[in-house]
C-alpha atoms as a PDB file:
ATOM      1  CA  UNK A   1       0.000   0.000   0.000  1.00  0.00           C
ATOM      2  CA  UNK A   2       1.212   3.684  -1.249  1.00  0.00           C
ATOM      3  CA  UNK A   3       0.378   6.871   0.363  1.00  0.00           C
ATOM      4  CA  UNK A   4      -1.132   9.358  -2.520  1.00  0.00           C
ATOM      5  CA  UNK A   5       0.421  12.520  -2.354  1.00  0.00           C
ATOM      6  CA  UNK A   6      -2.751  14.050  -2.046  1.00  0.00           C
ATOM      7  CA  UNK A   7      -3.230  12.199   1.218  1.00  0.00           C
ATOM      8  CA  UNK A   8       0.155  13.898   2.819  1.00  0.00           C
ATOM      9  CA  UNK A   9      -0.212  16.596   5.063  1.00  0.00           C
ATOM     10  CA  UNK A  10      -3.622  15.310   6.442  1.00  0.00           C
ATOM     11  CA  UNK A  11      -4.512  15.429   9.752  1.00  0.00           C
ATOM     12  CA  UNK A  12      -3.283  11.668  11.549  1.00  0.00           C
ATOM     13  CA  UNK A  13      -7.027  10.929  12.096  1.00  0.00           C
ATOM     14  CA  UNK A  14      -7.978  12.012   8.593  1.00  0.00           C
ATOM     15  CA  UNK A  15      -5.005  10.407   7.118  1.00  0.00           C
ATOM     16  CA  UNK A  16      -6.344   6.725   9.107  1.00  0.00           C
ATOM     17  CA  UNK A  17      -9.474   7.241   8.097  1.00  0.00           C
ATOM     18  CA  UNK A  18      -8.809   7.342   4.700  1.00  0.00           C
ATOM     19  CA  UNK A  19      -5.580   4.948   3.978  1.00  0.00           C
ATOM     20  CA  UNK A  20      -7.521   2.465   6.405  1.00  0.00           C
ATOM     21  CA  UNK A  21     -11.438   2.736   6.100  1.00  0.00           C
ATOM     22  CA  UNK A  22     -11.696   2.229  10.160  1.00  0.00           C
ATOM     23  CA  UNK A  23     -12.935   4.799  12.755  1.00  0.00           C
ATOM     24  CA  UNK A  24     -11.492   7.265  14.289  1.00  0.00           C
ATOM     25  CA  UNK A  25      -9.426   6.692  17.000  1.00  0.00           C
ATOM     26  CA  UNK A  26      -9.824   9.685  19.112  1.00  0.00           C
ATOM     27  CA  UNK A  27     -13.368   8.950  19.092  1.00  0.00           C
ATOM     28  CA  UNK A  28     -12.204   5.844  21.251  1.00  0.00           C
ATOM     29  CA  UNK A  29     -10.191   7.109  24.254  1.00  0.00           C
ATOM     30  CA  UNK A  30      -6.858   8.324  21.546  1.00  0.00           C
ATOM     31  CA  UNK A  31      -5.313  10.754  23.442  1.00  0.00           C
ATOM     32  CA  UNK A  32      -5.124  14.822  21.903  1.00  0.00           C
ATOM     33  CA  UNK A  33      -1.612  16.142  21.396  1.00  0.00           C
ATOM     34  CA  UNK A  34      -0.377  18.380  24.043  1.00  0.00           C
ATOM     35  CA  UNK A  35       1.012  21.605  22.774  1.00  0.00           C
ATOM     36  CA  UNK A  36       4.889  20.387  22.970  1.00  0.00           C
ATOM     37  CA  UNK A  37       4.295  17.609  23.298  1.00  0.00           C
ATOM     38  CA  UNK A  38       6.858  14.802  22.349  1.00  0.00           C
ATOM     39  CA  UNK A  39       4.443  12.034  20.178  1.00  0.00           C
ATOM     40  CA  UNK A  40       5.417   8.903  20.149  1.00  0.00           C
ATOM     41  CA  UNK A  41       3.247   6.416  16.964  1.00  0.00           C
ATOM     42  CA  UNK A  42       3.191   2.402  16.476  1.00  0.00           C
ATOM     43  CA  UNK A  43       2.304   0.501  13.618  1.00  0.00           C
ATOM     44  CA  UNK A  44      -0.051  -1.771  14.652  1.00  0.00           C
ATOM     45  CA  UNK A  45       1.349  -5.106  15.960  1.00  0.00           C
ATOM     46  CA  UNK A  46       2.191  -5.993  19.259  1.00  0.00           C
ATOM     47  CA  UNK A  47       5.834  -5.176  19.266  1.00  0.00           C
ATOM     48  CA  UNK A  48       5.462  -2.085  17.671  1.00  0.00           C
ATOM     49  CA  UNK A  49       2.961  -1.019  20.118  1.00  0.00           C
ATOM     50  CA  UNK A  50       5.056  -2.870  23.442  1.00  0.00           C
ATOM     51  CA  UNK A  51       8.295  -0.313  21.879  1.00  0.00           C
ATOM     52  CA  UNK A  52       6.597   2.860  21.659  1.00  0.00           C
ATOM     53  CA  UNK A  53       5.542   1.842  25.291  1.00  0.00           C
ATOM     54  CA  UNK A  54       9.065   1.612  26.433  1.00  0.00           C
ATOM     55  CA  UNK A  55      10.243   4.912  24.142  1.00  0.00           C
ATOM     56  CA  UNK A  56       7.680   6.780  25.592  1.00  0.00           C
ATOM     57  CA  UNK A  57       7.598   5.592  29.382  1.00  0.00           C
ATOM     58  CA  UNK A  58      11.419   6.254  29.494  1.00  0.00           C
ATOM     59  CA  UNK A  59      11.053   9.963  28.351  1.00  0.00           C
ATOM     60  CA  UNK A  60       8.096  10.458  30.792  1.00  0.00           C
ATOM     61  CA  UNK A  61      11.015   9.237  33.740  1.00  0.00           C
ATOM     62  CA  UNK A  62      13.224  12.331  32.518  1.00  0.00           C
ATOM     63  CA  UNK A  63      10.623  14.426  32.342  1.00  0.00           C
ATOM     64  CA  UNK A  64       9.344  14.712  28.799  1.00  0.00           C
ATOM     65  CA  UNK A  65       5.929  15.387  27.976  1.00  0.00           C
ATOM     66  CA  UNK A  66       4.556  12.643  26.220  1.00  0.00           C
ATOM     67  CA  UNK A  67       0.861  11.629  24.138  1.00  0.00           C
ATOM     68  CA  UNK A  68       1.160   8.287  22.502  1.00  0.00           C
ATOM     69  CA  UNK A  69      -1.177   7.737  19.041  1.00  0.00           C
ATOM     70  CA  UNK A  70      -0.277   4.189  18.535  1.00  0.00           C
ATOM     71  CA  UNK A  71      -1.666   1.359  16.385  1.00  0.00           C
ATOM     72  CA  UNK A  72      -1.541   3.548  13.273  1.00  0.00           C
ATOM     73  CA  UNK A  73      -0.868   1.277  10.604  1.00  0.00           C
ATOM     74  CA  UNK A  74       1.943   0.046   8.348  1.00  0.00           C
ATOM     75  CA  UNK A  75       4.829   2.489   7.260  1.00  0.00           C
ATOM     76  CA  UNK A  76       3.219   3.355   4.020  1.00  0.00           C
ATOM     77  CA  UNK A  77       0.845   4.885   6.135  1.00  0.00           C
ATOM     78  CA  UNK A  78       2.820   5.870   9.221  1.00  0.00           C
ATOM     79  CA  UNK A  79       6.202   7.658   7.041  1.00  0.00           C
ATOM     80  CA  UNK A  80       4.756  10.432   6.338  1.00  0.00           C
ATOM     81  CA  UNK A  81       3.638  11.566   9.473  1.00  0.00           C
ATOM     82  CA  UNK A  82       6.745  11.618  10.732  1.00  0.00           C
ATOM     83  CA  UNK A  83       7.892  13.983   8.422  1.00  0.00           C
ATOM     84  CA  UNK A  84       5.213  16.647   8.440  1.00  0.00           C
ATOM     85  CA  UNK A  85       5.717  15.954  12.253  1.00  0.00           C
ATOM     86  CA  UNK A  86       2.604  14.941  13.453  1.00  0.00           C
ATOM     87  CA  UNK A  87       4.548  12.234  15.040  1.00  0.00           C
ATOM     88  CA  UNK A  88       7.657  12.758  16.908  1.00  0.00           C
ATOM     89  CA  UNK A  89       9.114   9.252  17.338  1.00  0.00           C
ATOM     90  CA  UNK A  90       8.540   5.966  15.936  1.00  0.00           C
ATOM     91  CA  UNK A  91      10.191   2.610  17.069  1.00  0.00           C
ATOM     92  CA  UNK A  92      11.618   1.585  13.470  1.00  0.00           C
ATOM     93  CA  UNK A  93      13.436  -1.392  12.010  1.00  0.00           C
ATOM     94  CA  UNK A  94      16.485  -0.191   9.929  1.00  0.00           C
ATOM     95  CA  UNK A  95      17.001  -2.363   7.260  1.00  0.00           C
ATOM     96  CA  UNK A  96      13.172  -1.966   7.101  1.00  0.00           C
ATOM     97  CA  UNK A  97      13.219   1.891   6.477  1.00  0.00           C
ATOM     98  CA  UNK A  98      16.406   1.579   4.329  1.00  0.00           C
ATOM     99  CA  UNK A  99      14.033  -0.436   2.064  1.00  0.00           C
ATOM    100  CA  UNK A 100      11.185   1.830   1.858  1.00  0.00           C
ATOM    101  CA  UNK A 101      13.560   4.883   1.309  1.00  0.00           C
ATOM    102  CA  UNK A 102      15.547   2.863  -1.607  1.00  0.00           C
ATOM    103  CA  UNK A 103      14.105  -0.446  -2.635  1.00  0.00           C
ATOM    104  CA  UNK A 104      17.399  -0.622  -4.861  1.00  0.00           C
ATOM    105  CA  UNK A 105      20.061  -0.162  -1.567  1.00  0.00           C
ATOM    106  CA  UNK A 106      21.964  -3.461  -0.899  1.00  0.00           C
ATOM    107  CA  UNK A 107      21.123  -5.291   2.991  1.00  0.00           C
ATOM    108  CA  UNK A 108      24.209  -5.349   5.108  1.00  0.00           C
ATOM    109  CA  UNK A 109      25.330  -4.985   8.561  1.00  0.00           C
ATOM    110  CA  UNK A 110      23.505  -2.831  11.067  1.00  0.00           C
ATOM    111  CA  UNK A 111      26.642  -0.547  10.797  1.00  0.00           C
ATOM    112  CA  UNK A 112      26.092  -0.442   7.428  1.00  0.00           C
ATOM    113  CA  UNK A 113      22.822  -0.255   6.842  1.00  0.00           C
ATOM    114  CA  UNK A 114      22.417   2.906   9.533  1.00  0.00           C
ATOM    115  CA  UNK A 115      24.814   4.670   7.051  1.00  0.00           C
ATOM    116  CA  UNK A 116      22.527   3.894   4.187  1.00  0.00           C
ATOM    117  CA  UNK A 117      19.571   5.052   6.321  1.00  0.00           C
ATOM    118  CA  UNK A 118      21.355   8.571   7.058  1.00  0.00           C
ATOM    119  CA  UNK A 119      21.839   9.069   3.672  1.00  0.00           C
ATOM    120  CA  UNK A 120      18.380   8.411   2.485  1.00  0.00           C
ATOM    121  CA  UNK A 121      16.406  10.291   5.498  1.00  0.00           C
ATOM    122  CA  UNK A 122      15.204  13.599   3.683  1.00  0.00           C
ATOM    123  CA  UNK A 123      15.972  16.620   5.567  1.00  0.00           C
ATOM    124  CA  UNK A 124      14.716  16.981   9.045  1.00  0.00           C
ATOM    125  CA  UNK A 125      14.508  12.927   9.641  1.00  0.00           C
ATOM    126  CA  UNK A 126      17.068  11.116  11.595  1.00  0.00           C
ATOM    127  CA  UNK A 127      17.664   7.670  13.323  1.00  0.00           C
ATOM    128  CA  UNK A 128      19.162   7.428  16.972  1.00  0.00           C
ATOM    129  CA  UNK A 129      20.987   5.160  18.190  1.00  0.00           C
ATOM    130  CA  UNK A 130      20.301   1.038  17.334  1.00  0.00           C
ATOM    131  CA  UNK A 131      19.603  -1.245  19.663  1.00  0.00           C
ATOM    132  CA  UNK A 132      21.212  -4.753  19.849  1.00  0.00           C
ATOM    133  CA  UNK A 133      17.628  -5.890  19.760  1.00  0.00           C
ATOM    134  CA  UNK A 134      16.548  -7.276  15.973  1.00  0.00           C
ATOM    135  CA  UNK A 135      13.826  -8.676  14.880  1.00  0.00           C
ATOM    136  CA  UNK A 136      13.345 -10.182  11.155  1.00  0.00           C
ATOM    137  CA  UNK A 137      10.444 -10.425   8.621  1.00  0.00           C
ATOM    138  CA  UNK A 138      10.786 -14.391   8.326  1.00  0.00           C
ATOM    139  CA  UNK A 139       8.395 -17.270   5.810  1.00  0.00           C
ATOM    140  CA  UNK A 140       7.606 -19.524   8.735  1.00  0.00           C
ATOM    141  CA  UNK A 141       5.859 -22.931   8.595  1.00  0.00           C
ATOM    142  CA  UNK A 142       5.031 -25.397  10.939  1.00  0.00           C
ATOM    143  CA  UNK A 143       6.661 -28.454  11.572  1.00  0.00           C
ATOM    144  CA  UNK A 144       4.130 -30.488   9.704  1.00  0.00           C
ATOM    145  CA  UNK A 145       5.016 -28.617   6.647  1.00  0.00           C
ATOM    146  CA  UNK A 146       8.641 -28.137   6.875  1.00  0.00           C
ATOM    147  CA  UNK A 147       8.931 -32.104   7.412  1.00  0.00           C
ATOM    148  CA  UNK A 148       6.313 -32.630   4.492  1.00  0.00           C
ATOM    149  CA  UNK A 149       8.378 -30.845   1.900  1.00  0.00           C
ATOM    150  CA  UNK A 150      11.995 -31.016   3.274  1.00  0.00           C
ATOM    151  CA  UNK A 151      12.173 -27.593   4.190  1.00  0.00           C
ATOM    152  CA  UNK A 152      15.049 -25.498   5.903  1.00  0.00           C
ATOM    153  CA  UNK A 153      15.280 -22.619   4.227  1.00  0.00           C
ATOM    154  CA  UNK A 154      14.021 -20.480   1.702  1.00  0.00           C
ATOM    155  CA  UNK A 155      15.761 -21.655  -1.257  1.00  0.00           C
ATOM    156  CA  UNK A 156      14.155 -25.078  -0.411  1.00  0.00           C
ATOM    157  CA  UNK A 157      10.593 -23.525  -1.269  1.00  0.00           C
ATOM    158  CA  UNK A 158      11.006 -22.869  -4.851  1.00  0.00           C
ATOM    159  CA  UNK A 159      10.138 -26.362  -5.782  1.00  0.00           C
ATOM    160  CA  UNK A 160       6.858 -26.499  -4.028  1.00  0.00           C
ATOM    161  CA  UNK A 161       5.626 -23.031  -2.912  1.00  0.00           C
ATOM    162  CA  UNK A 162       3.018 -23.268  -6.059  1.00  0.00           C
ATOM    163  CA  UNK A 163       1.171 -25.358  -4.049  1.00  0.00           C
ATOM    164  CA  UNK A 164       1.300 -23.142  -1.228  1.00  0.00           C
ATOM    165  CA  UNK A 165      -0.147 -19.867   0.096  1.00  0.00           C
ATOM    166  CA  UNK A 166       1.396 -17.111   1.703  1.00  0.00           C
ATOM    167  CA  UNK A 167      -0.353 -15.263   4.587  1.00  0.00           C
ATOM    168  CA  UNK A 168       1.067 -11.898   5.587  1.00  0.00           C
ATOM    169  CA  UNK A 169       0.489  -8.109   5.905  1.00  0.00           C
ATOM    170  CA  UNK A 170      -1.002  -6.735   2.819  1.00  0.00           C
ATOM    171  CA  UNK A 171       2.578  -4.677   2.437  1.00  0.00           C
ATOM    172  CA  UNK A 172       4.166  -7.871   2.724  1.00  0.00           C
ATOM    173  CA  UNK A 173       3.128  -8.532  -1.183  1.00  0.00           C
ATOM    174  CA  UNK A 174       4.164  -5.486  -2.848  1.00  0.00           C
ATOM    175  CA  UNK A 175       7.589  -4.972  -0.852  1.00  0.00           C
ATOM    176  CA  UNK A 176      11.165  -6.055  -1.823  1.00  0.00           C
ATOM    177  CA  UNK A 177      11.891  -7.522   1.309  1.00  0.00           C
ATOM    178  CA  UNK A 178       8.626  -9.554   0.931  1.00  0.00           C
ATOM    179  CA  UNK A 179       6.900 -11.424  -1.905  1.00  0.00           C
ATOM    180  CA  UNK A 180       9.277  -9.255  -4.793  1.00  0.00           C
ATOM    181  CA  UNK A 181      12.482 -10.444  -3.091  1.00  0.00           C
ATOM    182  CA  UNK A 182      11.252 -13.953  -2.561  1.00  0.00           C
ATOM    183  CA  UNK A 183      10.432 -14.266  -6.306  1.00  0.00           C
ATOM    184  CA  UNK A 184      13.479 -12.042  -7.626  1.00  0.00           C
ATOM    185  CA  UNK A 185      16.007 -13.747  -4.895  1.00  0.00           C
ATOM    186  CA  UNK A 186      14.804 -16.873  -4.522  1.00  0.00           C
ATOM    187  CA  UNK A 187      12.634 -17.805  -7.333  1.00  0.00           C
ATOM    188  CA  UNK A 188       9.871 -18.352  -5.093  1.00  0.00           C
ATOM    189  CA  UNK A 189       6.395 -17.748  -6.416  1.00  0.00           C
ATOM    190  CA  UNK A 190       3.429 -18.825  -3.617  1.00  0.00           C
ATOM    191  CA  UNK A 191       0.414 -20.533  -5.438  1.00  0.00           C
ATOM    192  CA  UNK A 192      -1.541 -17.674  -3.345  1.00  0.00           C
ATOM    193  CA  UNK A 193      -1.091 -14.759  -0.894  1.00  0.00           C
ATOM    194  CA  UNK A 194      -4.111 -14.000   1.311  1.00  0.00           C
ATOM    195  CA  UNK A 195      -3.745 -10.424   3.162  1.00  0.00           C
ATOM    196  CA  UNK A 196      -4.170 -11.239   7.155  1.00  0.00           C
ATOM    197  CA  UNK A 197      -3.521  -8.926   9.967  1.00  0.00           C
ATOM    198  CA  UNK A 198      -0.564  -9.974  12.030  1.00  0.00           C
ATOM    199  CA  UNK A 199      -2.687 -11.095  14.706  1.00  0.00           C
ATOM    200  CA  UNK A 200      -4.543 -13.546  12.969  1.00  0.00           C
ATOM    201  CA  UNK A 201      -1.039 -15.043  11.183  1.00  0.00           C
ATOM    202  CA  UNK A 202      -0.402 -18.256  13.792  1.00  0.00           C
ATOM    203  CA  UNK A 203      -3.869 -19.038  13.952  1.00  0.00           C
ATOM    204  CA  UNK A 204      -4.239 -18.735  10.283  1.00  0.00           C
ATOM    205  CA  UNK A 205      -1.639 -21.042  10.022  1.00  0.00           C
ATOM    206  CA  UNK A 206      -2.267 -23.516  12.636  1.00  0.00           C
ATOM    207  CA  UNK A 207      -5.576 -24.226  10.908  1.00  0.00           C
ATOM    208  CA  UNK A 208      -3.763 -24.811   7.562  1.00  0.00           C
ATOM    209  CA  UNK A 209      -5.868 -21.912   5.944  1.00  0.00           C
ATOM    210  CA  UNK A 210      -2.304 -20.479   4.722  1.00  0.00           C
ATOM    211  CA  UNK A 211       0.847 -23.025   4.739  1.00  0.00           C
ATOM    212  CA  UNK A 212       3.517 -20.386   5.304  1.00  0.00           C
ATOM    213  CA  UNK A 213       3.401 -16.929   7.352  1.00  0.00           C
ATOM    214  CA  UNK A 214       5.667 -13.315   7.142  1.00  0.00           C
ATOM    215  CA  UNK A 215       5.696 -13.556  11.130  1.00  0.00           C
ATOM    216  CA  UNK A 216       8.346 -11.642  12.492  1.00  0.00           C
ATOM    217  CA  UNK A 217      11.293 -13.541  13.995  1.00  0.00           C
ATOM    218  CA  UNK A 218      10.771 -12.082  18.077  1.00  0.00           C
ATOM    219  CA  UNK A 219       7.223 -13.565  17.750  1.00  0.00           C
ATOM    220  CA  UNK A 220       7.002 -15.641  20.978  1.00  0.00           C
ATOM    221  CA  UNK A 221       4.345 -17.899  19.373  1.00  0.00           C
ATOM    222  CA  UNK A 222       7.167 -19.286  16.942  1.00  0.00           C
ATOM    223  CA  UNK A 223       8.793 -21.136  20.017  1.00  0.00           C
ATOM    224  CA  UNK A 224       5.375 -21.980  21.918  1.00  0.00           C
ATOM    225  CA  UNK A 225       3.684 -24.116  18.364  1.00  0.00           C
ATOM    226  CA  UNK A 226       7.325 -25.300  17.503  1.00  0.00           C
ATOM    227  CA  UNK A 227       7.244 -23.578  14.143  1.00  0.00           C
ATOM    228  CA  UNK A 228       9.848 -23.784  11.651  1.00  0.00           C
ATOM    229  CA  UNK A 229      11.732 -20.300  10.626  1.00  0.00           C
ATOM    230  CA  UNK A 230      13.042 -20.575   7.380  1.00  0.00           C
ATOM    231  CA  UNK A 231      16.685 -19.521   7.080  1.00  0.00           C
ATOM    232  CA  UNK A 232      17.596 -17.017   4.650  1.00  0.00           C
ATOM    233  CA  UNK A 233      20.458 -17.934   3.090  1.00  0.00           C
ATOM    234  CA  UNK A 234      21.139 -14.354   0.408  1.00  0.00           C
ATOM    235  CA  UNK A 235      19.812 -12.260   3.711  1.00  0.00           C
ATOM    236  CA  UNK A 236      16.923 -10.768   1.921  1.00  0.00           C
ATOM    237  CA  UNK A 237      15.930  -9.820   4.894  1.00  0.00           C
ATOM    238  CA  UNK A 238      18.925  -7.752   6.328  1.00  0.00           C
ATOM    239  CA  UNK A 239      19.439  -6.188   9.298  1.00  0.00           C
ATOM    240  CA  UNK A 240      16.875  -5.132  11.674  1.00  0.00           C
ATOM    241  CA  UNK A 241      18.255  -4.089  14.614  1.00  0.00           C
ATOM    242  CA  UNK A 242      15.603  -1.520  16.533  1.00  0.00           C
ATOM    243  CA  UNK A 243      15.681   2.010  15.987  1.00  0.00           C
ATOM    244  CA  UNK A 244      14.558   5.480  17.450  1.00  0.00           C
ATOM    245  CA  UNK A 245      13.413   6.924  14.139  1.00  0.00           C
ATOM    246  CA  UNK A 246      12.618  10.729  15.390  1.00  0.00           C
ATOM    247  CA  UNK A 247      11.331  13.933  14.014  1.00  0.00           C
ATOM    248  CA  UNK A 248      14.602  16.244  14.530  1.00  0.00           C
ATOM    249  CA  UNK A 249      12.999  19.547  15.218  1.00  0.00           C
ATOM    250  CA  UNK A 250      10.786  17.424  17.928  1.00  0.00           C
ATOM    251  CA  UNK A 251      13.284  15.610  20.269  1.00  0.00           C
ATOM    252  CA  UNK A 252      15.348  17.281  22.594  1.00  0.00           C
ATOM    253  CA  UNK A 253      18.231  16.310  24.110  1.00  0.00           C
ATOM    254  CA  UNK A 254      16.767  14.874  27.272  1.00  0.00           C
ATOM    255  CA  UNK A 255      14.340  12.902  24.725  1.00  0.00           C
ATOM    256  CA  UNK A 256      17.450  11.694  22.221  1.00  0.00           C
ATOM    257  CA  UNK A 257      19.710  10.713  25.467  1.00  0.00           C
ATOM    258  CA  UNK A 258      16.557   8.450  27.303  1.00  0.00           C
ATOM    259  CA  UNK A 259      16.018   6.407  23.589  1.00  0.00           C
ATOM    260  CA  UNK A 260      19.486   6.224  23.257  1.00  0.00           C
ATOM    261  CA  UNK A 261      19.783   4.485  27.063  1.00  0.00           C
ATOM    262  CA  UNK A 262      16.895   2.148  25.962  1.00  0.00           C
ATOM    263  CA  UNK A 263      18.745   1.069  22.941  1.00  0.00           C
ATOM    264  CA  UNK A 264      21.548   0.297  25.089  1.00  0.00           C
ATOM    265  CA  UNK A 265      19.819  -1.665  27.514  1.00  0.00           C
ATOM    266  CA  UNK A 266      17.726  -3.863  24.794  1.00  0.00           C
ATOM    267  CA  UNK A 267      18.265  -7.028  23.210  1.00  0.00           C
ATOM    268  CA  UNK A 268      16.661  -9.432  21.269  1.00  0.00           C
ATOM    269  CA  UNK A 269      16.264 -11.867  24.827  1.00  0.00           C
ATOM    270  CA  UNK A 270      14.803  -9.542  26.650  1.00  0.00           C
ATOM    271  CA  UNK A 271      12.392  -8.474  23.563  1.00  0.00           C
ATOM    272  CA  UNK A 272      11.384 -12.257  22.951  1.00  0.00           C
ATOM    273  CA  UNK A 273      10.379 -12.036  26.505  1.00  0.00           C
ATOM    274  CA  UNK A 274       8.665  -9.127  26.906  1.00  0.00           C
ATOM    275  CA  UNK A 275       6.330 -10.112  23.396  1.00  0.00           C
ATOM    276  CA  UNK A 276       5.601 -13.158  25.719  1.00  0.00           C
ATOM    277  CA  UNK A 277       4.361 -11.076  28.018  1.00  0.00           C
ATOM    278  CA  UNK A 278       2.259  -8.949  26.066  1.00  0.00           C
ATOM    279  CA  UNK A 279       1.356 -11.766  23.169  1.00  0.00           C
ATOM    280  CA  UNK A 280       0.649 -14.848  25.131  1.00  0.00           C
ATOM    281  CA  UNK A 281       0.052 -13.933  28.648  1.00  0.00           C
ATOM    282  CA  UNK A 282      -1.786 -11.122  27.962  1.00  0.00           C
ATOM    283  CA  UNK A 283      -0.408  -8.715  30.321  1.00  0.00           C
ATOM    284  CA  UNK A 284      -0.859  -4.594  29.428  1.00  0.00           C
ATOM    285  CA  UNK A 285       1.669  -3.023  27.179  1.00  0.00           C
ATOM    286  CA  UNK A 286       2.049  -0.192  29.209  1.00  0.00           C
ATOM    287  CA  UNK A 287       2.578  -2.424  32.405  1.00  0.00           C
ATOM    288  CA  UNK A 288       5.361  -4.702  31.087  1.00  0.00           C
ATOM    289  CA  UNK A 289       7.546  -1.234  29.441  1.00  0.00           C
ATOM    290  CA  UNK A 290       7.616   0.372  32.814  1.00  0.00           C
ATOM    291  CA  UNK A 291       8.446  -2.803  34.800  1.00  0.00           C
ATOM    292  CA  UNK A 292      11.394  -3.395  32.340  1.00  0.00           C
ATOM    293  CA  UNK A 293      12.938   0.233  32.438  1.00  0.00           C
ATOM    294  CA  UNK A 294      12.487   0.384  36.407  1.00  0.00           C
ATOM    295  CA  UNK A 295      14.437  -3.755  36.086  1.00  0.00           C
ATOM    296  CA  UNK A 296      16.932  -1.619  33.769  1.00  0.00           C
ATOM    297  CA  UNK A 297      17.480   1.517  35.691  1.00  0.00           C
ATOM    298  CA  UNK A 298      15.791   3.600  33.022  1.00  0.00           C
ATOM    299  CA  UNK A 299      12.126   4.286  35.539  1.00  0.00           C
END
């Protein structure tokens, strides 16, 4: 899904509405924007929402005013938000944003692909610091499958992925570092791809309604059903080490140096952990941020 450029500039509930066809979320509890205030966006999938959680809750301990306006949507919907600056921060995925700046840009490193990023921001975008934290798009199958057609990795699909669907995002089919990259990498072409939210992808598959799922590699569910993560061999999928992606006019120093101490602090452990948390034992977002920044020093 592409934003029109009619559409940028738009109010964020406006700009919802229309890219999304739902309701408006300020009509349901969203909080209003604070007159400098620092405001802090998630896409809308559990970790996204669990990291603005922890971005946000961290400012708050230094002292930052912060409204939260999360659950927006993908980053086709999200981007340009940013950079009008009716969002302030975003928890962002490098090699992810590298992509959707320059589909062309080679994956690499995180080192590597941060430089990339800085070069592609537009002026008055920036990325802070990375955290050690990454989580992966991933084609994921369960063991059934995997042991039905021999499969390790993502090269091993090509032969039998015709009989197959795909379930995924509905950006998942349309980006390089999705359905394009499986077919132009791999030579991978899915008999099908049925457009699921992310919530729905383990059940989905579980019930054999789709045979193979874009579930992100931090999802704890992966471990609980003993599903198989297909390895990725050419690294379509690049780095994706977590990243403050900020609004530069809109974060001050206080706010740059209390993301920059939660990108310290996280890794990809703790993450798994805390998406248990959140995913499969139901505990509030909000709840689970604040008890891991006070465990970290950061509350």
């Amino acid at each position: 899904m592409h934003i029109r450029p009619a559409l940028v500039g738009l109010p964020l509930a406006a700009l919802i509405l229309t890219a999304c066809g739902g309701s408006d979320p300020y009509d349901e509890g969203g909080e209003d924007t604070a007159p400098g205030s620092v405001v802090i966006g998630s896409a809308d999938f559990p970790e996204s929402t669990l990291l603005a959680e922890i971005y946000g809750r961290a400012m708050e301990a230094e002292g930052v005013d912060v409204t939260y306006q999360l659950n927006i949507g993908s980053r086709e919907v999200y981007y340009s938000q940013i950079e009008s600056g009716n969002l302030s921060v975003f928890p962002e995925y490098n090699g992810a944003i590298l992509a959707y700046l320059d589909a062309e840009a080679p994956t690499g490193s995180g080192e590597e692909t941060n430089e990339r990023v800085v070069e592609a921001l537009p002026e008055g975008l920036e990325i802070l610091d990375s955290s050690g934290a990454e989580n992966k798009d991933s084609v994921t199958v369960t063991r059934e499958t995997a042991e039905k057609h021999d499969l390790g990795s993502l090269e091993d699909l090509a032969a039998v992925a015709g009989e197959l669907t795909l379930g995924g995002p509905p950006e998942f089919e349309t980006r390089q570092q999705g359905v394009v990259g499986l077919e132009e990498v791999y030579g991978v072409e899915f008999g099908e791809f049925r457009s699921l939210e992310v919530a729905l992808l383990t059940q989905a598959l579980l019930a054999d309604d789709i045979q193979a799922a874009n579930l992100f590699t931090t999802d704890p569910q992966i471990a609980v059903e003993d599903f198989v993560v297909l390895e990725d061999p050419e690294n379509l999928f690049g780095a994706q080490n977590i990243t403050p992606l900020v609004n530069s006019e809109q974060v001050d120093d206080t706010a740059r140096a209390a993301l920059n101490a939660v990108s310290a602090a996280l890794t990809t452990e703790a993450l798994t952990e805390l998406n248990e948390r959140v995913v499969v034992q139901n505990e509030n977002a909000a709840d689970v941020a604040r008890e891991w920044l006070e465990q970290e020093g950061l509350a």
